[in-house]
C-alpha atoms as a PDB file:
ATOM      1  CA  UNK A   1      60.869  -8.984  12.731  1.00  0.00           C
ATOM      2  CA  UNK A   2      58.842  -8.548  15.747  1.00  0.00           C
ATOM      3  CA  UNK A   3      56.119 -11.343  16.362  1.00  0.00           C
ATOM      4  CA  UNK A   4      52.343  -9.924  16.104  1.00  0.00           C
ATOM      5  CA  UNK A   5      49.990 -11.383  18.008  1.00  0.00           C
ATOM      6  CA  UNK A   6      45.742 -11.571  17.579  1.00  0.00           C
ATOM      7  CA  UNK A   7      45.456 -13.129  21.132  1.00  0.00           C
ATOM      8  CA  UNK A   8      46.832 -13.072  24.300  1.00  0.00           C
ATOM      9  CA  UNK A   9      49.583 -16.028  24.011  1.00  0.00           C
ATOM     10  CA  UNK A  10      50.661 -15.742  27.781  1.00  0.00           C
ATOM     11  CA  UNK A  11      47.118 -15.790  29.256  1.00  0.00           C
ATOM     12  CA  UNK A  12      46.352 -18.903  27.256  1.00  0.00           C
ATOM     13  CA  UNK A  13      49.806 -20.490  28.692  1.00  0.00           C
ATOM     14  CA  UNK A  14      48.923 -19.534  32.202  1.00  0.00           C
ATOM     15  CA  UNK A  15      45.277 -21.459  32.124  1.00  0.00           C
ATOM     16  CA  UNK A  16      47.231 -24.583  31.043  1.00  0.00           C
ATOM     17  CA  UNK A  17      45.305 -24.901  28.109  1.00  0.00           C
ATOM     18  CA  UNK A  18      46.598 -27.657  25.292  1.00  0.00           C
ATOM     19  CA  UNK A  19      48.520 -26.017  22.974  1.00  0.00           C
ATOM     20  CA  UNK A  20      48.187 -27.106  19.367  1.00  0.00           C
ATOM     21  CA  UNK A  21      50.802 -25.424  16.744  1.00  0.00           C
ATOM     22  CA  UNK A  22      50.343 -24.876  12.812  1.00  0.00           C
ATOM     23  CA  UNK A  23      54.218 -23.618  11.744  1.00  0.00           C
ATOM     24  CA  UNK A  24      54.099 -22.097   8.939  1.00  0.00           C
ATOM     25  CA  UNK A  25      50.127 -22.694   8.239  1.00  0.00           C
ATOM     26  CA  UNK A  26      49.669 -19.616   5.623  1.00  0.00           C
ATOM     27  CA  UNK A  27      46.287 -19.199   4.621  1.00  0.00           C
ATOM     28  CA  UNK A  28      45.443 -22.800   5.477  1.00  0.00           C
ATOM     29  CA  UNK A  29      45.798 -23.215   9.023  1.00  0.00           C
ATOM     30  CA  UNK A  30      44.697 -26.439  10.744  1.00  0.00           C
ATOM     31  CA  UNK A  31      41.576 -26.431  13.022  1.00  0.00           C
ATOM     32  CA  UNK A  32      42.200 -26.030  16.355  1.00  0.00           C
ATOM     33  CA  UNK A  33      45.671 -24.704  16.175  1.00  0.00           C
ATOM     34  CA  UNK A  34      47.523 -21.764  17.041  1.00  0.00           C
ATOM     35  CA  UNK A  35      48.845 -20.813  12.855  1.00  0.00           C
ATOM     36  CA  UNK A  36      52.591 -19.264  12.765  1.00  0.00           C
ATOM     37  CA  UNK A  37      53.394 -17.367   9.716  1.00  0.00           C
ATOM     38  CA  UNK A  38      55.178 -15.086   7.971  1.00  0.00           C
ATOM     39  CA  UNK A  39      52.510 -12.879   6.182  1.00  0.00           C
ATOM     40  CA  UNK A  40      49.582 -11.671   7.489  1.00  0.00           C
ATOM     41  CA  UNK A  41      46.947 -13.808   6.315  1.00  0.00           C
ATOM     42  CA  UNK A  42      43.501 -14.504   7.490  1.00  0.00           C
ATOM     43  CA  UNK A  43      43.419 -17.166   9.817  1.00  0.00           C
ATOM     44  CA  UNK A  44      47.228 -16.861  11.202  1.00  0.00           C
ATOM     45  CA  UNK A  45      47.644 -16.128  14.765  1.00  0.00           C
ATOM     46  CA  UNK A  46      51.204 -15.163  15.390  1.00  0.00           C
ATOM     47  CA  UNK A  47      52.592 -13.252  12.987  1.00  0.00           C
ATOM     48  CA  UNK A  48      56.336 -13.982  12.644  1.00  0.00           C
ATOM     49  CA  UNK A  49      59.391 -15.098  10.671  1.00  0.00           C
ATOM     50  CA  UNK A  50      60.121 -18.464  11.504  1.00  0.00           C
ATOM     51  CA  UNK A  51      63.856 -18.357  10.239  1.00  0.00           C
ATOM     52  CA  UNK A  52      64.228 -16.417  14.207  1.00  0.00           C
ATOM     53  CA  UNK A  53      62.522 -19.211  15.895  1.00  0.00           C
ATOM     54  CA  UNK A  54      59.743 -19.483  18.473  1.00  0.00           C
ATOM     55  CA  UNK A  55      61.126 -17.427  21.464  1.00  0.00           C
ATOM     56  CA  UNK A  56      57.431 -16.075  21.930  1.00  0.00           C
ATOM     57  CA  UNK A  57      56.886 -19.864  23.226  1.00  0.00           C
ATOM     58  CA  UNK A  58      58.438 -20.801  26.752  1.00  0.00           C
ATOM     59  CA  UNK A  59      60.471 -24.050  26.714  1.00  0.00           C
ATOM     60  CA  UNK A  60      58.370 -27.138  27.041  1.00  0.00           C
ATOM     61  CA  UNK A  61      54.842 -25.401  26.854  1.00  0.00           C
ATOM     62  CA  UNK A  62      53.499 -26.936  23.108  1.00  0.00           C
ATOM     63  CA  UNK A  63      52.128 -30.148  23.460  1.00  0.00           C
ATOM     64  CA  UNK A  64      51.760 -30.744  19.458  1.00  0.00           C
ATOM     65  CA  UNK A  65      53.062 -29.349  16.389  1.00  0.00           C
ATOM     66  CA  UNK A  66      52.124 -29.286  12.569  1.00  0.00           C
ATOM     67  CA  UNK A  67      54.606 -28.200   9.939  1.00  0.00           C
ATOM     68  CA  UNK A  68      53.393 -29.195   6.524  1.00  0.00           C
ATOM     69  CA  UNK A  69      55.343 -28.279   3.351  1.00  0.00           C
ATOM     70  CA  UNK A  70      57.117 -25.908   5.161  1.00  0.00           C
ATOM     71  CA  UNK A  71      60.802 -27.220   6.448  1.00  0.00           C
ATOM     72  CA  UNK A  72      61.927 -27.231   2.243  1.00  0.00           C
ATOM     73  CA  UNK A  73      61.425 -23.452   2.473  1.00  0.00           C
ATOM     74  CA  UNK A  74      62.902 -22.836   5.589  1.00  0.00           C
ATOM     75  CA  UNK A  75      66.715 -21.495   5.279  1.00  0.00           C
ATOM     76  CA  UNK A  76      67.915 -22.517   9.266  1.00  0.00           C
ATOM     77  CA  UNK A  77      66.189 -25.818   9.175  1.00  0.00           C
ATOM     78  CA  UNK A  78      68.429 -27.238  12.197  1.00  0.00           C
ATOM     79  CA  UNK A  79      67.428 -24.258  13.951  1.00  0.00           C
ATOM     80  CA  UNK A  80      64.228 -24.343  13.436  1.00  0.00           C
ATOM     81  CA  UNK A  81      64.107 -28.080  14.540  1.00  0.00           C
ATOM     82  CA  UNK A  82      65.667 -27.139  17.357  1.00  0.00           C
ATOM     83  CA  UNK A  83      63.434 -24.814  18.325  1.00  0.00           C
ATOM     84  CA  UNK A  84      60.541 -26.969  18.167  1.00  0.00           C
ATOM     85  CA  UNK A  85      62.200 -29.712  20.505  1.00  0.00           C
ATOM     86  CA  UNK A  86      62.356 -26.975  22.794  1.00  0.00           C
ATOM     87  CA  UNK A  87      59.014 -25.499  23.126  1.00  0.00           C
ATOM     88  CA  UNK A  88      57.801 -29.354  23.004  1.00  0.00           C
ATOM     89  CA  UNK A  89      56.776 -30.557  26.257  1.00  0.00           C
ATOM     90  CA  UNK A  90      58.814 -33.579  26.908  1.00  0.00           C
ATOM     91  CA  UNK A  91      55.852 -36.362  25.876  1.00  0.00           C
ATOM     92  CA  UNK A  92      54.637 -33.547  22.762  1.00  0.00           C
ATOM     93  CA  UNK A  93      54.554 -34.530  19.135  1.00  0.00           C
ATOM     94  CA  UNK A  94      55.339 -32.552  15.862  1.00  0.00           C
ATOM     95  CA  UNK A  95      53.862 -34.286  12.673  1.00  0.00           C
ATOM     96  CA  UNK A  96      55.680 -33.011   9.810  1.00  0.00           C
ATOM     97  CA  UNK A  97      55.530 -33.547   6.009  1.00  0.00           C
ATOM     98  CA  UNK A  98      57.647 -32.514   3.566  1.00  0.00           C
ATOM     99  CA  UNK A  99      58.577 -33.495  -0.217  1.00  0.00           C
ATOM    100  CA  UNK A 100      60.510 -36.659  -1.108  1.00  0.00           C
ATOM    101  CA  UNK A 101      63.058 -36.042  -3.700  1.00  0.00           C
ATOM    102  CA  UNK A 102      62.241 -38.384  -6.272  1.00  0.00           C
ATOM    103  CA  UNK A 103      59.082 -35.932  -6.462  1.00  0.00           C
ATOM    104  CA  UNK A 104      59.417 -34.013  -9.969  1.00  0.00           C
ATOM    105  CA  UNK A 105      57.263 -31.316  -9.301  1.00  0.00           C
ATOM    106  CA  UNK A 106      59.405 -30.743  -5.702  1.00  0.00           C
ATOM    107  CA  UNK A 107      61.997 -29.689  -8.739  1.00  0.00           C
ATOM    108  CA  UNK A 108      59.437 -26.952 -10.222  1.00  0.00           C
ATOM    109  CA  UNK A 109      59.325 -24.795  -7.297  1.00  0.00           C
ATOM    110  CA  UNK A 110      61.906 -22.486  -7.078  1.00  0.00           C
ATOM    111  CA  UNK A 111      61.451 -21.235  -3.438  1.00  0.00           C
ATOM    112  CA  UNK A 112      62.694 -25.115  -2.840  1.00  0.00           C
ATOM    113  CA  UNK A 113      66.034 -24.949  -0.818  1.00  0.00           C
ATOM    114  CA  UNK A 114      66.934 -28.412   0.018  1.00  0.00           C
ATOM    115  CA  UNK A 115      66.097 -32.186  -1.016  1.00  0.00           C
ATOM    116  CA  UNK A 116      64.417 -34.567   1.628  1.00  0.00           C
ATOM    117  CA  UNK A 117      64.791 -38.674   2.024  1.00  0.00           C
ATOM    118  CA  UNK A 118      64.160 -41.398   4.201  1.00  0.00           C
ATOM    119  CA  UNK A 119      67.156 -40.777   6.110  1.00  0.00           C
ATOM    120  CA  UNK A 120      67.469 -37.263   6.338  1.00  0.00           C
ATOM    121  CA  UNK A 121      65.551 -36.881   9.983  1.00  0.00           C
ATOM    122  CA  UNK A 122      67.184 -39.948  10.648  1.00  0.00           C
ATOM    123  CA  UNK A 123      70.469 -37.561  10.973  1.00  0.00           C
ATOM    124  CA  UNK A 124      69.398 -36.043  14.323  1.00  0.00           C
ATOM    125  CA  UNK A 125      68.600 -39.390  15.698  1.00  0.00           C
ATOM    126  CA  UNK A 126      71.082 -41.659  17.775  1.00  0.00           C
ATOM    127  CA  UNK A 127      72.455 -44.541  15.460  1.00  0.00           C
ATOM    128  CA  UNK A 128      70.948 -47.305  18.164  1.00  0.00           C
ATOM    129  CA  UNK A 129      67.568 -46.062  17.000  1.00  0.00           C
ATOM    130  CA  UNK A 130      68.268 -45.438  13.176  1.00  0.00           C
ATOM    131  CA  UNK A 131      67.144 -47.263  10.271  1.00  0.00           C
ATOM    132  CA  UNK A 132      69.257 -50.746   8.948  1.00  0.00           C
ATOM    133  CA  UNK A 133      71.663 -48.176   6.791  1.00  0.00           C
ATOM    134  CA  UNK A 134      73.417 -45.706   9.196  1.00  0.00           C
ATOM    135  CA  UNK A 135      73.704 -42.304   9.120  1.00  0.00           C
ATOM    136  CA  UNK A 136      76.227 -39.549  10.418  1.00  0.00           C
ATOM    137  CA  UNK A 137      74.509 -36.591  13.265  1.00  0.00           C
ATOM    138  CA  UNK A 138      77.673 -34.362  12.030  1.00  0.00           C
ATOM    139  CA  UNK A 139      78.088 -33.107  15.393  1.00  0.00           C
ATOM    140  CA  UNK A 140      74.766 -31.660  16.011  1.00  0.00           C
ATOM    141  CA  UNK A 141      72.900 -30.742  19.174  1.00  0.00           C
ATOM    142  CA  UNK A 142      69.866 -31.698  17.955  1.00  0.00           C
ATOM    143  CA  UNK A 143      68.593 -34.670  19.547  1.00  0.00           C
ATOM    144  CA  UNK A 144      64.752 -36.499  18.246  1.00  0.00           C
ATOM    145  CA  UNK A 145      63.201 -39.982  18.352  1.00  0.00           C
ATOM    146  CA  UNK A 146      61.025 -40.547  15.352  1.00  0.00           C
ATOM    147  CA  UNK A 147      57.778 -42.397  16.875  1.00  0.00           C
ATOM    148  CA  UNK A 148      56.676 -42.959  12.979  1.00  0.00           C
ATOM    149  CA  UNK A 149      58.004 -42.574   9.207  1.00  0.00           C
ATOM    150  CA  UNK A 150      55.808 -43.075   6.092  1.00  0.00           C
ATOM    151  CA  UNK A 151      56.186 -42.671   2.756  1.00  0.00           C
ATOM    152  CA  UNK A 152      53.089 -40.720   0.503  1.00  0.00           C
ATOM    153  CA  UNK A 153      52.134 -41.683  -2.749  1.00  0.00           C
ATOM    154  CA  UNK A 154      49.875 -39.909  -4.640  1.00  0.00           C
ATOM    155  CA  UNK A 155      49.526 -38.556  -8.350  1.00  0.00           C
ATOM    156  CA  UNK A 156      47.834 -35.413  -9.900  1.00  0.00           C
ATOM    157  CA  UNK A 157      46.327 -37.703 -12.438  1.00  0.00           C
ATOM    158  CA  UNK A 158      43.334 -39.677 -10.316  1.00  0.00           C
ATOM    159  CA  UNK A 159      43.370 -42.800 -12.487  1.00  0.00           C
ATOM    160  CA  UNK A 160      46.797 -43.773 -11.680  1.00  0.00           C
ATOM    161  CA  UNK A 161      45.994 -42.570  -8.106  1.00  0.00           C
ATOM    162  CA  UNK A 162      44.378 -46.275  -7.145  1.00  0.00           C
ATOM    163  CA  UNK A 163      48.006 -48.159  -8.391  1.00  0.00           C
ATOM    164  CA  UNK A 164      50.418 -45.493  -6.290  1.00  0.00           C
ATOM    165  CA  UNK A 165      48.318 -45.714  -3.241  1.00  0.00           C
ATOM    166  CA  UNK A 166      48.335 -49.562  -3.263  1.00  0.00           C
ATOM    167  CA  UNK A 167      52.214 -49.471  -3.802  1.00  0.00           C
ATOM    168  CA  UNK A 168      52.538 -47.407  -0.988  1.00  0.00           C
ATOM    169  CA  UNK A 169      50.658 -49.540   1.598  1.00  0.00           C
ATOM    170  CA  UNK A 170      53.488 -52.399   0.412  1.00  0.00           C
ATOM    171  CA  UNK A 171      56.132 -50.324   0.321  1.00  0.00           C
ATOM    172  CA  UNK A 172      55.242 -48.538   4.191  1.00  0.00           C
ATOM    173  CA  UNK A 173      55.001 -51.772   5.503  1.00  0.00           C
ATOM    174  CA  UNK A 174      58.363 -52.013   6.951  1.00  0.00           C
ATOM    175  CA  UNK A 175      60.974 -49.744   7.114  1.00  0.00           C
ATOM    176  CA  UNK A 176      63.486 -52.243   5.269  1.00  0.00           C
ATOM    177  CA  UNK A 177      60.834 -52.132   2.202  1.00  0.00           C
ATOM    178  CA  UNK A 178      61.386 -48.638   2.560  1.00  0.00           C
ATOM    179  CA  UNK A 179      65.082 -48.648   2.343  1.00  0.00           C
ATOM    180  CA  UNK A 180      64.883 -50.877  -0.640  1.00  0.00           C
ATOM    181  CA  UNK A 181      62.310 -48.824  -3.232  1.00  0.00           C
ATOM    182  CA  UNK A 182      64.250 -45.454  -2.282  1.00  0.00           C
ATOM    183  CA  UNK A 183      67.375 -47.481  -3.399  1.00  0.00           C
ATOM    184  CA  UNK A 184      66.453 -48.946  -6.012  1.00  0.00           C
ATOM    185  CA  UNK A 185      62.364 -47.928  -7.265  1.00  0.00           C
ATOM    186  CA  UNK A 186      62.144 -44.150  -6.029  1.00  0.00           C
ATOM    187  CA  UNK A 187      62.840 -42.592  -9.777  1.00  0.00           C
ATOM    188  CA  UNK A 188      60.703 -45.142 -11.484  1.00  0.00           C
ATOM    189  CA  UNK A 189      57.778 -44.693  -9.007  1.00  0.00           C
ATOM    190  CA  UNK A 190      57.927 -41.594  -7.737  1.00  0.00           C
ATOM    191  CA  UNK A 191      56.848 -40.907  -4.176  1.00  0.00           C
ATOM    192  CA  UNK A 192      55.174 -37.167  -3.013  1.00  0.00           C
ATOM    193  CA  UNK A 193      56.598 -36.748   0.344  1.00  0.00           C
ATOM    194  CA  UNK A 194      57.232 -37.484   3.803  1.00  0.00           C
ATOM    195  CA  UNK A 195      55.007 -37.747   6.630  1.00  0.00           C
ATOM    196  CA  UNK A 196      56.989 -37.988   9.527  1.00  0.00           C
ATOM    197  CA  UNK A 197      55.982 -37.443  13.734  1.00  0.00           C
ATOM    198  CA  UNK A 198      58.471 -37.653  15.981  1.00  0.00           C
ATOM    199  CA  UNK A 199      59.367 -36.106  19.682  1.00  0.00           C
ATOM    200  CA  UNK A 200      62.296 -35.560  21.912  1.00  0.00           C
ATOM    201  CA  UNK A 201      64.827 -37.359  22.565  1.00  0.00           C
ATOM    202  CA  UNK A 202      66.032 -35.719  26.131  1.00  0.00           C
ATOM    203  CA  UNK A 203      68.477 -38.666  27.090  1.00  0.00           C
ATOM    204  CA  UNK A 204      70.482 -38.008  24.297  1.00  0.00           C
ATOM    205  CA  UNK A 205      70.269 -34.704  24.755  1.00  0.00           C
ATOM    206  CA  UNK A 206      71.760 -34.731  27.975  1.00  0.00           C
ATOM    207  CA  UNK A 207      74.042 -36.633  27.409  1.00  0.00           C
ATOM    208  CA  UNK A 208      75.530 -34.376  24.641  1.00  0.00           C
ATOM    209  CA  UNK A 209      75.292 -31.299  26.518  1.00  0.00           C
ATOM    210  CA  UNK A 210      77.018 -32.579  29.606  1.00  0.00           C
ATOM    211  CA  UNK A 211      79.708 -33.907  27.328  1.00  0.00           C
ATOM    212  CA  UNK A 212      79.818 -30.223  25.647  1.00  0.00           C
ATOM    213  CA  UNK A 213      79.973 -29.070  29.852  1.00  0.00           C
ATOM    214  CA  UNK A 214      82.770 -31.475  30.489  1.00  0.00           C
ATOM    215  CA  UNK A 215      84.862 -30.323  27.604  1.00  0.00           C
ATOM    216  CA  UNK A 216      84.229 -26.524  27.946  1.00  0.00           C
ATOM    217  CA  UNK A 217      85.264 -27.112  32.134  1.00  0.00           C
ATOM    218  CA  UNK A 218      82.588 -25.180  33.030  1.00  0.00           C
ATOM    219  CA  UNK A 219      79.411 -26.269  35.777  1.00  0.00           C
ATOM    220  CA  UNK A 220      75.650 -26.871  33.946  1.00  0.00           C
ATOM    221  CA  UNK A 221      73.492 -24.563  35.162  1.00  0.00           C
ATOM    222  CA  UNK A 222      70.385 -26.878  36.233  1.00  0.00           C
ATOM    223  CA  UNK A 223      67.652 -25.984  33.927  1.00  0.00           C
ATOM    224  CA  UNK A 224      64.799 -27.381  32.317  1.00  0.00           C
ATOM    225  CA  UNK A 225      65.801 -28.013  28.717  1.00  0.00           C
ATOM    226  CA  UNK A 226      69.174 -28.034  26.968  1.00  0.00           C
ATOM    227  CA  UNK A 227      70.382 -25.658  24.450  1.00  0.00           C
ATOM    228  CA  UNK A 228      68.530 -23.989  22.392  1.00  0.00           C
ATOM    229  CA  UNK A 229      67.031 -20.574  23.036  1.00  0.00           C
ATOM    230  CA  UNK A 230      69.916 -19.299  21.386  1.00  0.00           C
ATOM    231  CA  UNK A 231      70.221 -21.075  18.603  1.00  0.00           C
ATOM    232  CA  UNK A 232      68.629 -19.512  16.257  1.00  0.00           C
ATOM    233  CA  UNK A 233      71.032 -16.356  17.551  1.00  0.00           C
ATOM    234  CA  UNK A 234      74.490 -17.838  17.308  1.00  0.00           C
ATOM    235  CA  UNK A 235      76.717 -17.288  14.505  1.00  0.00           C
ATOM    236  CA  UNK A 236      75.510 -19.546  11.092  1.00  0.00           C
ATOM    237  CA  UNK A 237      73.027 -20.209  13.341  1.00  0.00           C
ATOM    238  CA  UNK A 238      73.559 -23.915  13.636  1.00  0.00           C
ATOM    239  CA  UNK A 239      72.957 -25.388  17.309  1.00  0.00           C
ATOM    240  CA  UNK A 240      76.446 -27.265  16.815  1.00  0.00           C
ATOM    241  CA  UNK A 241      78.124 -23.931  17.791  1.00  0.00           C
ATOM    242  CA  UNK A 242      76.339 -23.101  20.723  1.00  0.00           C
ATOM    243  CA  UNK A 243      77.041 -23.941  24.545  1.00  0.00           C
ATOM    244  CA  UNK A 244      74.396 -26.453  26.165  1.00  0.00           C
ATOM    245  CA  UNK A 245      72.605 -24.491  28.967  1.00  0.00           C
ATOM    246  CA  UNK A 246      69.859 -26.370  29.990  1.00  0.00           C
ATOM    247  CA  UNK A 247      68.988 -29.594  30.817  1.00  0.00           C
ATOM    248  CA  UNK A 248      65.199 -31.936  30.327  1.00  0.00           C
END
């Protein structure tokens, strides 16, 4: 699908003006941002399928990106995630939110293709900087430091709004508290989601890529971020199976 645009992307990258991202806004797209989707709605500015990426966006030229309720629809999520470390500059944000699974209307929606948790970001992260209980990265490429993780509670029915929303200013006040209700509370008090902003983690990255380098014999090119142009391109297109050919 070829990306159609209602402005002049390059011109607005060559003024150095701040760069604000809605992925996957549909037909409401944040103010102030530049909205990415897949239909042609009012209000989206870059029409394009986001399961091929954000090649329209050089590397390291978004300074902050918005994805809301959007990642549990997305087929490639890895390579979507890696494309937005990518066009991130290297001190950007992306503030994401997606559904917890202990949510039961997250079950409702068929268009749902995977389940979210309080450790599932944490699988792109280093285990130095992970949560008390430690995760596997599988072998991926993709490389982030979460700056902040919280926990939403909220209910469709407003009276019992007041008792969730109290909970969850307990519950979010430490990330241990947060290990222990999705252990052992999640199914008895439901929580709605996931708000979560983190950035990239370019040490790490490096240091994968030039391990990748040493094992593959061959010399890093010296460029400005590693990996990923082509990973929404390579076969499965999981980042895991592609050469690192740049470097932050």
């Amino acid at each position: 699908m070829d990306p159609k645009f209602r402005f002049d992307l390059n011109e607005i990258i060559a003024r150095g003006e701040r760069i604000v991202v809605d992925v996957g806004c549909g037909s409401r797209k944040k103010a102030g941002t530049i909205g990415i989707d897949k239909i042609d709605l009012e209000g989206v500015d870059i029409v394009s399928d986001l399961e091929e990426g954000l090649s329209f966006f050089p590397d390291g030229s978004v300074d902050e990106i918005h994805c809301r309720s959007v990642l549990e629809h997305v087929e490639n999520m890895e390579g979507l995630l890696t494309e937005m470390l990518r066009v991130l500059k290297a001190e950007g944000r992306a503030h994401i939110f997606v559904p917890h699974f202990s949510n039961p209307h997250f079950y409702s929606d068929y268009t749902h293709r995977r389940f979210f948790g309080l450790y599932t970001f944490y699988y792109f992260v280093e285990p130095a900087k992970q949560l008390k209980r430690k995760v596997p990265n599988y072998y991926s490429s993709v490389r982030l430091r979460i700056l902040k993780q919280r926990l939403v509670f909220r209910s469709t029915f407003k009276l019992f709004n007041p008792f969730k929303k109290a909970c969850g200013r307990l519950i979010n006040l430490h990330p241990r508290v947060q290990e222990w209700y999705e252990e052992n509370l999640c199914h008895f008090l439901p929580c709605r989601g996931i708000e979560v902003v983190f950035t990239r983690d370019v040490q790490q990255r490096q240091a994968f890529c030039l391990q990748a380098v040493a094992e593959s014999g061959q010399a890093p090119p010296q460029q400005d971020f590693c990996g990923a142009r082509s990973a929404m391109d390579s076969p499965g297109g999981t980042p895991e199976r592609i050469a690192c050919d740049r470097f932050g």
